[in-house]
N, C-alpha and C. Protein backbone atom coordinates (compact mmCIF):
# COMPACT_ATOMS: atom_id res chain seq x y z
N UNK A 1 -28.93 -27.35 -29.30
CA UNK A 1 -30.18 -26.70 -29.68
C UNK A 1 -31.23 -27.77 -30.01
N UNK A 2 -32.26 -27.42 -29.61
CA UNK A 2 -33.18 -28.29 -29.76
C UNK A 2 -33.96 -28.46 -31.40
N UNK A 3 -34.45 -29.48 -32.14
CA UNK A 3 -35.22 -29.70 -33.04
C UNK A 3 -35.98 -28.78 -33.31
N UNK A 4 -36.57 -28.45 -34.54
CA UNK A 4 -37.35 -27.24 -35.07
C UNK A 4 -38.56 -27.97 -34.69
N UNK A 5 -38.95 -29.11 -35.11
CA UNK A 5 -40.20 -29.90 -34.84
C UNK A 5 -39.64 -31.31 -34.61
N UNK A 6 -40.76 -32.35 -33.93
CA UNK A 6 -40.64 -33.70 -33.39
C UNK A 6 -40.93 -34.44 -34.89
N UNK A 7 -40.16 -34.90 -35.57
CA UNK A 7 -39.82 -35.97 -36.47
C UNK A 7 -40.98 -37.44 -36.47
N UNK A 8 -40.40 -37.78 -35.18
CA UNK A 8 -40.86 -38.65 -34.70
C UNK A 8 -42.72 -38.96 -33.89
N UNK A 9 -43.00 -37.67 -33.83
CA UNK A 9 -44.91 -37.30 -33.87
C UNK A 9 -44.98 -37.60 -35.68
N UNK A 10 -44.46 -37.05 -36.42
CA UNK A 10 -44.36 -37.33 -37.66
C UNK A 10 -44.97 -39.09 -37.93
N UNK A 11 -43.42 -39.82 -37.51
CA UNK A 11 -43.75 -41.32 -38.04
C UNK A 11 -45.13 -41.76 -37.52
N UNK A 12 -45.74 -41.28 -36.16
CA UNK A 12 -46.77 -41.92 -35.10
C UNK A 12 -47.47 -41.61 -35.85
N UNK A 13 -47.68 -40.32 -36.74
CA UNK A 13 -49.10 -39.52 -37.28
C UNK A 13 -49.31 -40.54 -39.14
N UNK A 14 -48.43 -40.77 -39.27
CA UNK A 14 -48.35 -41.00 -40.71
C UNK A 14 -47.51 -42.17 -41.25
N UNK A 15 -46.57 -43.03 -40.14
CA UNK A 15 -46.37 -44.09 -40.77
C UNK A 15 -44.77 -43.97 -40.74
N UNK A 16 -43.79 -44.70 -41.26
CA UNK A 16 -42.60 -44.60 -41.63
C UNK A 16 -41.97 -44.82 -43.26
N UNK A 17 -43.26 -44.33 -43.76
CA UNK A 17 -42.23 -44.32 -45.02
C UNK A 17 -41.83 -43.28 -45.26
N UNK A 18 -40.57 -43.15 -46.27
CA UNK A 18 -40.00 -41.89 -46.39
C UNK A 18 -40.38 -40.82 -46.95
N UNK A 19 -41.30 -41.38 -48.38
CA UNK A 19 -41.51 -40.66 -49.32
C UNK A 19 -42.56 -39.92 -48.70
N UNK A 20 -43.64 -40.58 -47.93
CA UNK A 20 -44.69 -40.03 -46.90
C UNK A 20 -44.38 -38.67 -46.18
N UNK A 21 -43.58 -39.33 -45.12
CA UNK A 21 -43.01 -38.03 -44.49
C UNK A 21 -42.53 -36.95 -45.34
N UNK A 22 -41.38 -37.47 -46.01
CA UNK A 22 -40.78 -36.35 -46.87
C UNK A 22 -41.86 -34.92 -47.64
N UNK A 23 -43.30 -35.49 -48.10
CA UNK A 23 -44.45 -34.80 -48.76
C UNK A 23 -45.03 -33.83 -47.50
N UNK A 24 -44.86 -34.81 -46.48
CA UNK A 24 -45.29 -34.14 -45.31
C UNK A 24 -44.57 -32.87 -44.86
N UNK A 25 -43.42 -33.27 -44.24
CA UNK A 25 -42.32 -32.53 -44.17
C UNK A 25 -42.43 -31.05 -45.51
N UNK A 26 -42.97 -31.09 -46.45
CA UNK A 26 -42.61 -30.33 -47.63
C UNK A 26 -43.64 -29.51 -47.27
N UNK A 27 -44.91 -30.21 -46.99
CA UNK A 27 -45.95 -29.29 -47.45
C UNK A 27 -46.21 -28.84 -46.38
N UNK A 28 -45.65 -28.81 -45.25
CA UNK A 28 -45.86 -28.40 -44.19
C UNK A 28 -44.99 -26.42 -43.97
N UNK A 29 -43.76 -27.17 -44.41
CA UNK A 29 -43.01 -25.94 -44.64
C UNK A 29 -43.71 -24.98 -45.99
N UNK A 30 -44.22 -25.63 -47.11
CA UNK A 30 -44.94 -25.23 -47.77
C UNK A 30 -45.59 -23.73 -46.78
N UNK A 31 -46.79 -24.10 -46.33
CA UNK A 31 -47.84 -23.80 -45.27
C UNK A 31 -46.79 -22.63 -45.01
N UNK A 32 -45.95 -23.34 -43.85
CA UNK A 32 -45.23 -21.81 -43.14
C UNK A 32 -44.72 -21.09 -44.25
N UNK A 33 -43.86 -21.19 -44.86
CA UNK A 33 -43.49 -19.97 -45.57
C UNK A 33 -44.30 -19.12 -46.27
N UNK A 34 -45.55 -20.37 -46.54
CA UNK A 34 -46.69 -19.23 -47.19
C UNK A 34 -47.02 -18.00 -46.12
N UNK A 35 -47.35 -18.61 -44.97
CA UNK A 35 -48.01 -17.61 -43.76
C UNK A 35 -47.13 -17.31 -43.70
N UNK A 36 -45.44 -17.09 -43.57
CA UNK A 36 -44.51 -15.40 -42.92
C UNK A 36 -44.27 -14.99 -44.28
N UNK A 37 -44.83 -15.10 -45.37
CA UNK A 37 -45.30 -14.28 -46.94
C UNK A 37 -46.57 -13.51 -46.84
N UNK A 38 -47.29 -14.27 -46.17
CA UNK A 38 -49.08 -13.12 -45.94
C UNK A 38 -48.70 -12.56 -44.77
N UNK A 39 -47.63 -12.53 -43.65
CA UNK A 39 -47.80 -11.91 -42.74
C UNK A 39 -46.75 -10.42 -42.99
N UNK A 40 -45.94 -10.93 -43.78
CA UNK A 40 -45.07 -9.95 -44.08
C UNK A 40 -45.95 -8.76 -45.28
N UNK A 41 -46.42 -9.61 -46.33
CA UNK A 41 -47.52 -8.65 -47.06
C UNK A 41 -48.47 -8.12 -46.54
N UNK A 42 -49.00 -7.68 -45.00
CA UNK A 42 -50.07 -6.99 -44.75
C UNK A 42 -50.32 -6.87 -43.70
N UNK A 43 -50.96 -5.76 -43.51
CA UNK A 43 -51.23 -4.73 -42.25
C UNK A 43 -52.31 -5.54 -41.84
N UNK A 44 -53.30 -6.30 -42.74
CA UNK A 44 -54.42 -6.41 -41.95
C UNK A 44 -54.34 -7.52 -40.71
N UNK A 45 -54.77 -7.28 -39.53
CA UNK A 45 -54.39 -7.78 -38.25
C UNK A 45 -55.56 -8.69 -38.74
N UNK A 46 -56.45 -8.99 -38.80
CA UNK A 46 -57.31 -9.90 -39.06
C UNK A 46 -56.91 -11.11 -39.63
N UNK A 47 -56.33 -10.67 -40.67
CA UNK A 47 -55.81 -11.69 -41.72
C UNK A 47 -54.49 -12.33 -41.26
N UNK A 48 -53.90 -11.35 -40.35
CA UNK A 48 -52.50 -12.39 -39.44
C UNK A 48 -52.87 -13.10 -38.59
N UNK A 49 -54.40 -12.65 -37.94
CA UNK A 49 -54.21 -13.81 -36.78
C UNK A 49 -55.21 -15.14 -37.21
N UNK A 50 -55.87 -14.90 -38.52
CA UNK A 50 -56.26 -16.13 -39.30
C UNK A 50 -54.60 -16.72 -39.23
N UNK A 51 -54.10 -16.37 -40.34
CA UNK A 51 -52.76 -17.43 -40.66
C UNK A 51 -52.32 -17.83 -39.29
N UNK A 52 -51.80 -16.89 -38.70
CA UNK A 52 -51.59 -17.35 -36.84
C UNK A 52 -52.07 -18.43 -36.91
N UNK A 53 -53.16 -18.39 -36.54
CA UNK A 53 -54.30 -19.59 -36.01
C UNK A 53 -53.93 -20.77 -36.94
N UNK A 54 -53.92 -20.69 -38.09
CA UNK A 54 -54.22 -21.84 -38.80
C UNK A 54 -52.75 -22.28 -38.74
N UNK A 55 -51.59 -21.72 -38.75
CA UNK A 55 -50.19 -21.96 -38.30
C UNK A 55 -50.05 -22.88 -37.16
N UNK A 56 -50.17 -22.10 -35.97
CA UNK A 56 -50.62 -22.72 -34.68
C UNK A 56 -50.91 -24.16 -34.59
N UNK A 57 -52.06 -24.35 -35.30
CA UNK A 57 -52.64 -25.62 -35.35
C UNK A 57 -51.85 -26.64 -36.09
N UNK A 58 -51.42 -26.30 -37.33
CA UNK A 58 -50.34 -27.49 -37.79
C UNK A 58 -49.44 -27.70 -37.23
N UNK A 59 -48.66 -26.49 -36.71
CA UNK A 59 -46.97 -26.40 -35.92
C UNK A 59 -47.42 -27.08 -34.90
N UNK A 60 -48.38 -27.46 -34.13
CA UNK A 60 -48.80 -28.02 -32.93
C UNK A 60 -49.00 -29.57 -33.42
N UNK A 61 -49.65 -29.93 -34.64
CA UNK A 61 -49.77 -31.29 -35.15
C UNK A 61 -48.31 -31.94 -35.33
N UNK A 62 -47.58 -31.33 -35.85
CA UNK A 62 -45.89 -32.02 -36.42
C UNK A 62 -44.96 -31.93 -35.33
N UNK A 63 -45.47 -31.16 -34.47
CA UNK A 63 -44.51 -31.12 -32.64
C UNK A 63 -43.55 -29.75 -32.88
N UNK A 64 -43.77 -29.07 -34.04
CA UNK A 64 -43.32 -27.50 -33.84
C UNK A 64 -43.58 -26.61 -32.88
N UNK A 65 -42.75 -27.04 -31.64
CA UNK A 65 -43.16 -26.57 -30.41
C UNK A 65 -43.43 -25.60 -30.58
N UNK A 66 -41.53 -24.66 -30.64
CA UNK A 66 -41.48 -23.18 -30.84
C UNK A 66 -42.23 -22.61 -31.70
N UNK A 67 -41.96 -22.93 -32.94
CA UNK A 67 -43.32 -22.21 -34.17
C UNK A 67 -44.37 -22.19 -33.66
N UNK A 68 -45.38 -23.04 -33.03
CA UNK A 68 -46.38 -22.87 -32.53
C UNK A 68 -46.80 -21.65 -31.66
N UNK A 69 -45.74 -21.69 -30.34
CA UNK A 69 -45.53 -20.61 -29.97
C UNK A 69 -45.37 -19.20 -30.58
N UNK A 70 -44.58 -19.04 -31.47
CA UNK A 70 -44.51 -18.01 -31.82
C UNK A 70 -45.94 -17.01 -32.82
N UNK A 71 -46.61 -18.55 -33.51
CA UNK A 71 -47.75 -18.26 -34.24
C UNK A 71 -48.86 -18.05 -33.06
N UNK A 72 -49.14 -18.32 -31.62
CA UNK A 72 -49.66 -17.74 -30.64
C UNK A 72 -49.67 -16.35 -30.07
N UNK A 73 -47.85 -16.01 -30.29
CA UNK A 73 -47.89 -15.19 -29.84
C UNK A 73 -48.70 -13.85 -30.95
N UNK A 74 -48.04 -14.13 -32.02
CA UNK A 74 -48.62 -13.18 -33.17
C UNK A 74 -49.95 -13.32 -33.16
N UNK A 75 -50.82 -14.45 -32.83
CA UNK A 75 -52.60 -14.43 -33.09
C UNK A 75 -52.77 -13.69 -31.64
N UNK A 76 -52.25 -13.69 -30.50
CA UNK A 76 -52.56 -12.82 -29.65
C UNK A 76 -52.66 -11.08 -30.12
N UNK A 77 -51.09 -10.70 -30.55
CA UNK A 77 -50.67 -9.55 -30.86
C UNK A 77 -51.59 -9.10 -32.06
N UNK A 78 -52.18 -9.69 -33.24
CA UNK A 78 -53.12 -9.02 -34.00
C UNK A 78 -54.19 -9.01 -33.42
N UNK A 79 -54.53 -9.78 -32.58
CA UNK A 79 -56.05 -9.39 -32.01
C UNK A 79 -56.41 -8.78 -30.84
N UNK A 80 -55.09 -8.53 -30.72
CA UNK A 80 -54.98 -7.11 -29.47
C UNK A 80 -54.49 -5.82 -30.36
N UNK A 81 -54.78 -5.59 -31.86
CA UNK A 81 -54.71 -4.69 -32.44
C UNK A 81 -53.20 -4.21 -32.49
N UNK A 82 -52.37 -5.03 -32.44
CA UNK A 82 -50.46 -4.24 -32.20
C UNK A 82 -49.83 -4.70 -33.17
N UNK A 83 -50.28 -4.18 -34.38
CA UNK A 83 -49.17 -3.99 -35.46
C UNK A 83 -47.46 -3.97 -35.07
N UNK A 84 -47.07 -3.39 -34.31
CA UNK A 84 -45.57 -2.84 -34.00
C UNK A 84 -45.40 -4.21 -33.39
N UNK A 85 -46.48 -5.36 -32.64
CA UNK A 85 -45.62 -6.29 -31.95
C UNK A 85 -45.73 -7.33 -32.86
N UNK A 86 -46.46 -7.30 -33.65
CA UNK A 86 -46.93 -8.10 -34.86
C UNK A 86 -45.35 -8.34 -35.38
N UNK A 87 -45.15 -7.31 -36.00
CA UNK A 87 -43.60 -6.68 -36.80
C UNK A 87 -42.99 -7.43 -35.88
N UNK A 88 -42.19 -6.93 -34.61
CA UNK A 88 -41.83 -7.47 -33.62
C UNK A 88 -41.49 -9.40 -33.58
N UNK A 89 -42.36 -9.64 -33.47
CA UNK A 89 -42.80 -10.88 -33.04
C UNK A 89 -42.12 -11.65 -34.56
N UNK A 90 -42.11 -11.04 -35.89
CA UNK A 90 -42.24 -11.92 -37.00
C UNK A 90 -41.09 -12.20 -37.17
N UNK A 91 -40.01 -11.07 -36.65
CA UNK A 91 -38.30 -11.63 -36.93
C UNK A 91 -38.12 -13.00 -36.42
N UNK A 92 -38.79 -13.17 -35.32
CA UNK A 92 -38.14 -14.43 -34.50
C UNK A 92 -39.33 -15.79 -34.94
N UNK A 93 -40.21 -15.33 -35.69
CA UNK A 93 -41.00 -16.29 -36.23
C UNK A 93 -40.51 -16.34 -37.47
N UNK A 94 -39.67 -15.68 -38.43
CA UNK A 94 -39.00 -16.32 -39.64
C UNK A 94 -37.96 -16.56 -39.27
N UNK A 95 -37.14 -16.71 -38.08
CA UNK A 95 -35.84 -17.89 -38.11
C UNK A 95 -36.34 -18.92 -37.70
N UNK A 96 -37.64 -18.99 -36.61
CA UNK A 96 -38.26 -20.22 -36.93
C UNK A 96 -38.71 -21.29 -37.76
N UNK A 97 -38.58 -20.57 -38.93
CA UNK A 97 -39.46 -21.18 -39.85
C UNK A 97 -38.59 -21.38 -40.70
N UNK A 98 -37.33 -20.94 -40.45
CA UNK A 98 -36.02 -21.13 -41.28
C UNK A 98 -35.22 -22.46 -40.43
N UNK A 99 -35.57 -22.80 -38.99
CA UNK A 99 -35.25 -23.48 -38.78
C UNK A 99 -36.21 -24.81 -38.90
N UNK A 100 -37.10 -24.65 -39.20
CA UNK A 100 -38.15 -25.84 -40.06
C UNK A 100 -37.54 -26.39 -41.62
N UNK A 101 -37.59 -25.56 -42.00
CA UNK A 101 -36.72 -25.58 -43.67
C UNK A 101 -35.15 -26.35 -43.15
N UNK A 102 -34.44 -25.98 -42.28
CA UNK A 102 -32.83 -26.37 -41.89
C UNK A 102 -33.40 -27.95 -41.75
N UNK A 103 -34.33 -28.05 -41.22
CA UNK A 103 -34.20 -30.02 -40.24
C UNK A 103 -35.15 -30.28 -41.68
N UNK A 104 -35.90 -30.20 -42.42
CA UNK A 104 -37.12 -30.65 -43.68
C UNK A 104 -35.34 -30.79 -44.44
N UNK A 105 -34.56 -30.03 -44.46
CA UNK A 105 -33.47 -30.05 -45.68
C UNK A 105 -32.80 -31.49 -45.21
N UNK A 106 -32.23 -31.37 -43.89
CA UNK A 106 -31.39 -32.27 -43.18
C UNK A 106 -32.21 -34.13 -43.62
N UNK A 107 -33.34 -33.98 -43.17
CA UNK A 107 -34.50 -34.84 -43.26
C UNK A 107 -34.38 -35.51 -44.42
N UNK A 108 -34.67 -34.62 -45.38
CA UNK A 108 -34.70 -35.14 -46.78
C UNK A 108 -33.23 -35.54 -47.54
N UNK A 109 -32.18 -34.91 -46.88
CA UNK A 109 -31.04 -35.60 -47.09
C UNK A 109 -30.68 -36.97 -46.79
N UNK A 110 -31.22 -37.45 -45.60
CA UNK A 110 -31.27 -38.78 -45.17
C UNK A 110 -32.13 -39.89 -45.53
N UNK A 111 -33.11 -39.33 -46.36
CA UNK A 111 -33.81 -40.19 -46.98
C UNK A 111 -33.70 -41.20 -48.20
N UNK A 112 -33.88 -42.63 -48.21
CA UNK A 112 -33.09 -43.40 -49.83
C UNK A 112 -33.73 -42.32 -50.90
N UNK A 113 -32.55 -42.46 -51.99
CA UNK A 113 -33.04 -41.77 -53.02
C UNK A 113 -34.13 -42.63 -53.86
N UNK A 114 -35.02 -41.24 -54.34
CA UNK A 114 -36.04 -42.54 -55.04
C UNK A 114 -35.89 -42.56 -56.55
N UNK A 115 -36.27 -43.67 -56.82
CA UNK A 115 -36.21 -44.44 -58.40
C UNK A 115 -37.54 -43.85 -59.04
């Protein structure tokens, strides 16, 4: 199975220190879990395909291929008014985002502990 996101766009974007990435890595997942929390709290299609969008754009910065994708597909589906694919679409965008959290856990396991 492939990586939740590219690690390694990571070091190019920000360097190789650990503690760096690691904040990165955090607040990134931060971000997603916030957005499949506002997407799960609300009907309003407007307001999903904001988070979409703004999802999209980070999952695309850190090399979250799939997440990216999936936050496309949902900014499509709210702004084609389809609640039901919205719903649809979000199961497979929170194991995504569970598989962001799996490699951020893995990640941060491998990192020196800090003093």
């Amino acid at each position: 199975m492939t990586k939740a996101y590219d690690r390694e766009k990571l070091v190019e974007l920000f360097g190789d220190d650990p503690r760096t990435l690691g904040e990165v890595e955090r607040e990134f997942l931060d971000t997603a879990r916030g957005a499949e929390r506002e997407i799960t709290g609300t009907d309003d299609l407007a307001a999903i395909a904001r988070v979409a969008h703004r999802l999209k754009g980070a999952s695309g910065m850190i090399g979250a291929v799939a997440l990216s994708r999936m936050a496309v597909a949902l900014e499509r589906a709210a702004k084609a008014d389809d609640l039901s694919g919205v719903r649809r679409l979000h199961g497979m965008f929170s194991q995504e985002v569970q598989r962001v959290a799996v490699q951020v856990g893995t990640a941060a396991d491998t990192q020196p502990a800090l003093i």
